[in-house]
C-alpha atoms as a PDB file:
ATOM      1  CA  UNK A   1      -2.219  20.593  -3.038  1.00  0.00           C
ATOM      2  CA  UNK A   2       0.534  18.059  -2.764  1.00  0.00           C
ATOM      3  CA  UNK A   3       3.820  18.696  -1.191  1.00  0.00           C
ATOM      4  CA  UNK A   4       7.206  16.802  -2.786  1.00  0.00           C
ATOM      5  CA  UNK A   5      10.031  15.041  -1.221  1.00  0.00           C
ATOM      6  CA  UNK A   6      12.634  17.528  -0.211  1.00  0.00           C
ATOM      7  CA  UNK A   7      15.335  15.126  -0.767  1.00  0.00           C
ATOM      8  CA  UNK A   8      14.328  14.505  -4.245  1.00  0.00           C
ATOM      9  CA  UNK A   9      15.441  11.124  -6.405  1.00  0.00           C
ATOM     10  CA  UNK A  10      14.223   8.869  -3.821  1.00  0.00           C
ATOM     11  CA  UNK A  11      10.637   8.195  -3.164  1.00  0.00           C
ATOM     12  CA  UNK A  12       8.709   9.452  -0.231  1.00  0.00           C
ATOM     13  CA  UNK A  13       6.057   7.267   1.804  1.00  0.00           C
ATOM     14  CA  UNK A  14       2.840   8.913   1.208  1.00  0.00           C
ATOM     15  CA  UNK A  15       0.336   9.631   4.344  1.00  0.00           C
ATOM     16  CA  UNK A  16      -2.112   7.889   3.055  1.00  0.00           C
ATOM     17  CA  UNK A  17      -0.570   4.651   3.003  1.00  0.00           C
ATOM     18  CA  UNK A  18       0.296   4.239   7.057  1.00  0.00           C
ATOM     19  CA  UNK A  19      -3.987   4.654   6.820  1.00  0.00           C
ATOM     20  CA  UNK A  20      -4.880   2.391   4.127  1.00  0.00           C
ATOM     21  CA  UNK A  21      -2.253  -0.314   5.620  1.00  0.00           C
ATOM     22  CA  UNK A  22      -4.186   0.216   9.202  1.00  0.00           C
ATOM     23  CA  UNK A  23      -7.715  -0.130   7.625  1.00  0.00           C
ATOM     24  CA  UNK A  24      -6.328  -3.479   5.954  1.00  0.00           C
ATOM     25  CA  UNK A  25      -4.725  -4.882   8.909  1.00  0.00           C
ATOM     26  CA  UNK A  26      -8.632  -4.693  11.070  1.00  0.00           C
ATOM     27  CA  UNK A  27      -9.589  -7.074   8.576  1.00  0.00           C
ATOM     28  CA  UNK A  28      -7.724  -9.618   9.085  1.00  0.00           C
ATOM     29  CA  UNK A  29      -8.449 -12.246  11.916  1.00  0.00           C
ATOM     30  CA  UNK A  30      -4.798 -12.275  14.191  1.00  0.00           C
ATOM     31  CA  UNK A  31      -4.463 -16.194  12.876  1.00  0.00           C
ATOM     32  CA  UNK A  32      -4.861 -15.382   9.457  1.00  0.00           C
ATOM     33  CA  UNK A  33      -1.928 -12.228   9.054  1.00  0.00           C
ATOM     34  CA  UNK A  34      -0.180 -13.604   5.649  1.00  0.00           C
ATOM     35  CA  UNK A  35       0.967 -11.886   2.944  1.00  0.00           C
ATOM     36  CA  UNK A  36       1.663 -12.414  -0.744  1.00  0.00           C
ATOM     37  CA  UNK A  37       3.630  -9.804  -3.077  1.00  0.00           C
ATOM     38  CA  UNK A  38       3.993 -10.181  -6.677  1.00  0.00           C
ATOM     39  CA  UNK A  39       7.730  -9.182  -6.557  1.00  0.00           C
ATOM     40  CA  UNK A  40      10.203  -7.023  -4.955  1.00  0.00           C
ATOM     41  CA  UNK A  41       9.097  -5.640  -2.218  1.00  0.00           C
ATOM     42  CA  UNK A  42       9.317  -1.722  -1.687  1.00  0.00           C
ATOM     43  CA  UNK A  43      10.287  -0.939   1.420  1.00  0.00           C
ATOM     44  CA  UNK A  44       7.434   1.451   2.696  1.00  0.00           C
ATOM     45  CA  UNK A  45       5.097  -1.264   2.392  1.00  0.00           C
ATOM     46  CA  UNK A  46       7.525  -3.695   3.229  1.00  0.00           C
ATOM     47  CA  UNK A  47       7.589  -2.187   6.532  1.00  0.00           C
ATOM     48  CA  UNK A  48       4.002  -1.288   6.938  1.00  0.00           C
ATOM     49  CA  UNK A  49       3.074  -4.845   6.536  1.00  0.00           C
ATOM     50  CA  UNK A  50       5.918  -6.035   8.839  1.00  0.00           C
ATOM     51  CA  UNK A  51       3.863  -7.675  10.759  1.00  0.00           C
ATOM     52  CA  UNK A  52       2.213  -9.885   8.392  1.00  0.00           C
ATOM     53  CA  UNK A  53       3.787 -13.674   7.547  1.00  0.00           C
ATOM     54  CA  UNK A  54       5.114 -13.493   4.107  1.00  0.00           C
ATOM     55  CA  UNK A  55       4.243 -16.874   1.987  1.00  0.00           C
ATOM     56  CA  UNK A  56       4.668 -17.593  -1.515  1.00  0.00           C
ATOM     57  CA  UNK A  57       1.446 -18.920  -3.011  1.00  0.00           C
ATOM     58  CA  UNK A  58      -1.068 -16.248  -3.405  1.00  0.00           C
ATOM     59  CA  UNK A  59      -4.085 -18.469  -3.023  1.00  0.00           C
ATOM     60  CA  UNK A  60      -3.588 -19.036   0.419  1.00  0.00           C
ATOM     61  CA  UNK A  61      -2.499 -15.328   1.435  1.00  0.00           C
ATOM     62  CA  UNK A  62      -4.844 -13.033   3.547  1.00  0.00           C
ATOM     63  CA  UNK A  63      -2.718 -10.163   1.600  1.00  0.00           C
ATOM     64  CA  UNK A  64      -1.849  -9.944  -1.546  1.00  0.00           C
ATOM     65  CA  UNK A  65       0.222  -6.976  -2.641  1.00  0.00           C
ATOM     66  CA  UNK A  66      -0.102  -6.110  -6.209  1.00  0.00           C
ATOM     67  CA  UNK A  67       2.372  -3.657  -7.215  1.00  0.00           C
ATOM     68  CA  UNK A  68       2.867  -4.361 -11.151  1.00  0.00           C
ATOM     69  CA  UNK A  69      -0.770  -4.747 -11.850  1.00  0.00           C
ATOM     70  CA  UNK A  70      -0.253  -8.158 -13.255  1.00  0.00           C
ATOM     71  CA  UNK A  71      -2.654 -10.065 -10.847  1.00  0.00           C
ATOM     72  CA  UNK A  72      -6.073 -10.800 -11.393  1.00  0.00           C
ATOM     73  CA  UNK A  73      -7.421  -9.082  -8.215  1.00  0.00           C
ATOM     74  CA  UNK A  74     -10.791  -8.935  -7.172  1.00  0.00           C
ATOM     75  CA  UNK A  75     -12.260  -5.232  -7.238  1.00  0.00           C
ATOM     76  CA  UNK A  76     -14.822  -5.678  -4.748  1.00  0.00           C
ATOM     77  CA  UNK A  77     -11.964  -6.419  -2.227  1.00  0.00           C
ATOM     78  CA  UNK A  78      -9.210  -4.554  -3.518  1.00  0.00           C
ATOM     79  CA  UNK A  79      -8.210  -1.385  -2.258  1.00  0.00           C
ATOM     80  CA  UNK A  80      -5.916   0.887  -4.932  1.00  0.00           C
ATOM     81  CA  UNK A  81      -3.723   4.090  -3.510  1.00  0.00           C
ATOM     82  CA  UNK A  82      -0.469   5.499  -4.204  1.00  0.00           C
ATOM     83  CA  UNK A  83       2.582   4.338  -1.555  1.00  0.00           C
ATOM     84  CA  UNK A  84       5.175   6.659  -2.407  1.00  0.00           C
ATOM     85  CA  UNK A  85       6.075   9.680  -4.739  1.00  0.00           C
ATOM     86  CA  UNK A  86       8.961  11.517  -5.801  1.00  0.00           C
ATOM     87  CA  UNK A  87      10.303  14.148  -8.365  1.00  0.00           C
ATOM     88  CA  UNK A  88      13.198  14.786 -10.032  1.00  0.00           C
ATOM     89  CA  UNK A  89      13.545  18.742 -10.646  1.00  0.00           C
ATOM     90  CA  UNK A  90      14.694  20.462 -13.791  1.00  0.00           C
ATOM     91  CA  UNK A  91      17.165  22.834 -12.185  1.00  0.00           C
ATOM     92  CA  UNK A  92      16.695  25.007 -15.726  1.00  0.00           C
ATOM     93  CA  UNK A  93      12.754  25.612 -15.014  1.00  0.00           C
ATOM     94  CA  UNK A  94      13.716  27.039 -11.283  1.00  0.00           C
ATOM     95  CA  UNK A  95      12.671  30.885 -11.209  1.00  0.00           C
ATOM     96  CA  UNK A  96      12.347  32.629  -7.931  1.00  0.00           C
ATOM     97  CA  UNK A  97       8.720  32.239  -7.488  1.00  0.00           C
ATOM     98  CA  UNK A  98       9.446  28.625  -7.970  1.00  0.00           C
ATOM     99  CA  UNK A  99      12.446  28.819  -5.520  1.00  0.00           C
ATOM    100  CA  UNK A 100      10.153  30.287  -3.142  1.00  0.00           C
ATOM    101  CA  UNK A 101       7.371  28.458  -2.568  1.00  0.00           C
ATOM    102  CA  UNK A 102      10.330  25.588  -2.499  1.00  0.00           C
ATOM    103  CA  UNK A 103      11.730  26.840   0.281  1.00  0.00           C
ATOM    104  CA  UNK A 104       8.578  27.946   2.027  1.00  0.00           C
ATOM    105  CA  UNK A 105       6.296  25.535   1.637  1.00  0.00           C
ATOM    106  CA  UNK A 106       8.116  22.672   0.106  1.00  0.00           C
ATOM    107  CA  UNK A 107       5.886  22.626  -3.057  1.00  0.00           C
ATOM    108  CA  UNK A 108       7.849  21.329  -6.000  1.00  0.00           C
ATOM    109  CA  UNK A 109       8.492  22.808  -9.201  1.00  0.00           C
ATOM    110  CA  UNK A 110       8.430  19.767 -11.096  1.00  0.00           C
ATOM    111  CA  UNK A 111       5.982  16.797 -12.292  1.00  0.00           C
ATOM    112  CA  UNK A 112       5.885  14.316  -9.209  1.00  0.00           C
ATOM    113  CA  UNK A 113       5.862  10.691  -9.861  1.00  0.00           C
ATOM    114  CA  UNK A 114       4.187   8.399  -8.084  1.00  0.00           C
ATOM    115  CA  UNK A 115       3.962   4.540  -7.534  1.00  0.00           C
ATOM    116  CA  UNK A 116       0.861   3.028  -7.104  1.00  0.00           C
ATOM    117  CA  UNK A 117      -0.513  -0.560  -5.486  1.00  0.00           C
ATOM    118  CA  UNK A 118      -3.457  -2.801  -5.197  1.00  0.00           C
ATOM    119  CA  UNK A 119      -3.970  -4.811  -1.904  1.00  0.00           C
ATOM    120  CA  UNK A 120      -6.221  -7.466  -1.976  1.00  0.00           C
ATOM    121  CA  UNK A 121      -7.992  -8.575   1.267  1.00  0.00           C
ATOM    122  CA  UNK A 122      -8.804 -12.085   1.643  1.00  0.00           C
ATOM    123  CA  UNK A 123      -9.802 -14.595   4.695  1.00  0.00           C
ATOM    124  CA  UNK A 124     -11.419 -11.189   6.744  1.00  0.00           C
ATOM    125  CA  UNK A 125     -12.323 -11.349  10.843  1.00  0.00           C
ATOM    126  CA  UNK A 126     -15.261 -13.198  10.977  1.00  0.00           C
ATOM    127  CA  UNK A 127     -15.301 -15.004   7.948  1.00  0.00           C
ATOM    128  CA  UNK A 128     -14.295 -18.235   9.759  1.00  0.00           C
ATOM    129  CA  UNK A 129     -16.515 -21.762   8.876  1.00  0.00           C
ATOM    130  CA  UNK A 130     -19.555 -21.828  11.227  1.00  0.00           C
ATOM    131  CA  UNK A 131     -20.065 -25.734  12.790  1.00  0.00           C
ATOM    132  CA  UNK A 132     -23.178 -27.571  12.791  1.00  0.00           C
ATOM    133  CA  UNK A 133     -23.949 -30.073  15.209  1.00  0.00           C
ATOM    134  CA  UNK A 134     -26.785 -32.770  14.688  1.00  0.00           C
ATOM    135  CA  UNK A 135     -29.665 -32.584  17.362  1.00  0.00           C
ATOM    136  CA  UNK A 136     -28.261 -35.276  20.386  1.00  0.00           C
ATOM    137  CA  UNK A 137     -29.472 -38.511  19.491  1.00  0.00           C
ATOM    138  CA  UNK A 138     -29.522 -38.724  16.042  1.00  0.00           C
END
């Protein structure tokens, strides 16, 4: 069962993204925190990924944020979810079952919309070059 925004028109952060952002971030060695979005930035992952150093070549990101499904992202590293959703209610389908569970439980009436994202994690903890030294005296 999913619950709406009560202040409807805007979208709402979804819970799961504060959990996929976390899982993302332990991936990611401390030197390595970049991040690459394909275009505007929403602000709920804006701020989730606040701590990450935004750069503008995707190649060399440890992120990359893929919110108009436009990049060619690797599905064995990608992880898809849903950062926000909203609803805008049709004030002429309210009846007073509707307006009840509304105000009771804060389930919506409506069709919820929701905006979806793909995160790509590259350059992972532990993934740094290993070094090879010769044998001494060679």
């Amino acid at each position: 069962m999913r619950h709406a925004n009560l202040y409807w028109g805007d979208d709402a952060t979804t819970i799961q993204t504060k959990d996929q952002i976390r899982a993302i971030l332990r991936q990611i060695a401390p030197a390595n925190r970049t991040v690459f979005c394909d275009g505007t930035w929403p602000a709920a992952l804006r701020w989730y990924l606040r701590d990450l150093r935004p750069i503008s070549n995707s190649d060399l990101a440890s992120v990359v944020v893929d919110t108009t499904g436009k990049l060619a992202l690797d599905p064995n590293r990608s992880i898809k979810f849903d950062y926000a959703e909203g609803w805008s209610p049709d004030v002429t389908a309210l009846d007073g079952k509707n307006a009840t569970r509304f105000f009771l439980f804060q389930r919506a009436w409506g069709q919820l919309t929701t905006e979806s994202v793909a995160v790509d994690v590259r350059n992972q903890a532990g993934a740094a070059p290993t070094l090879i030294l010769p044998p001494p005296g060679e």
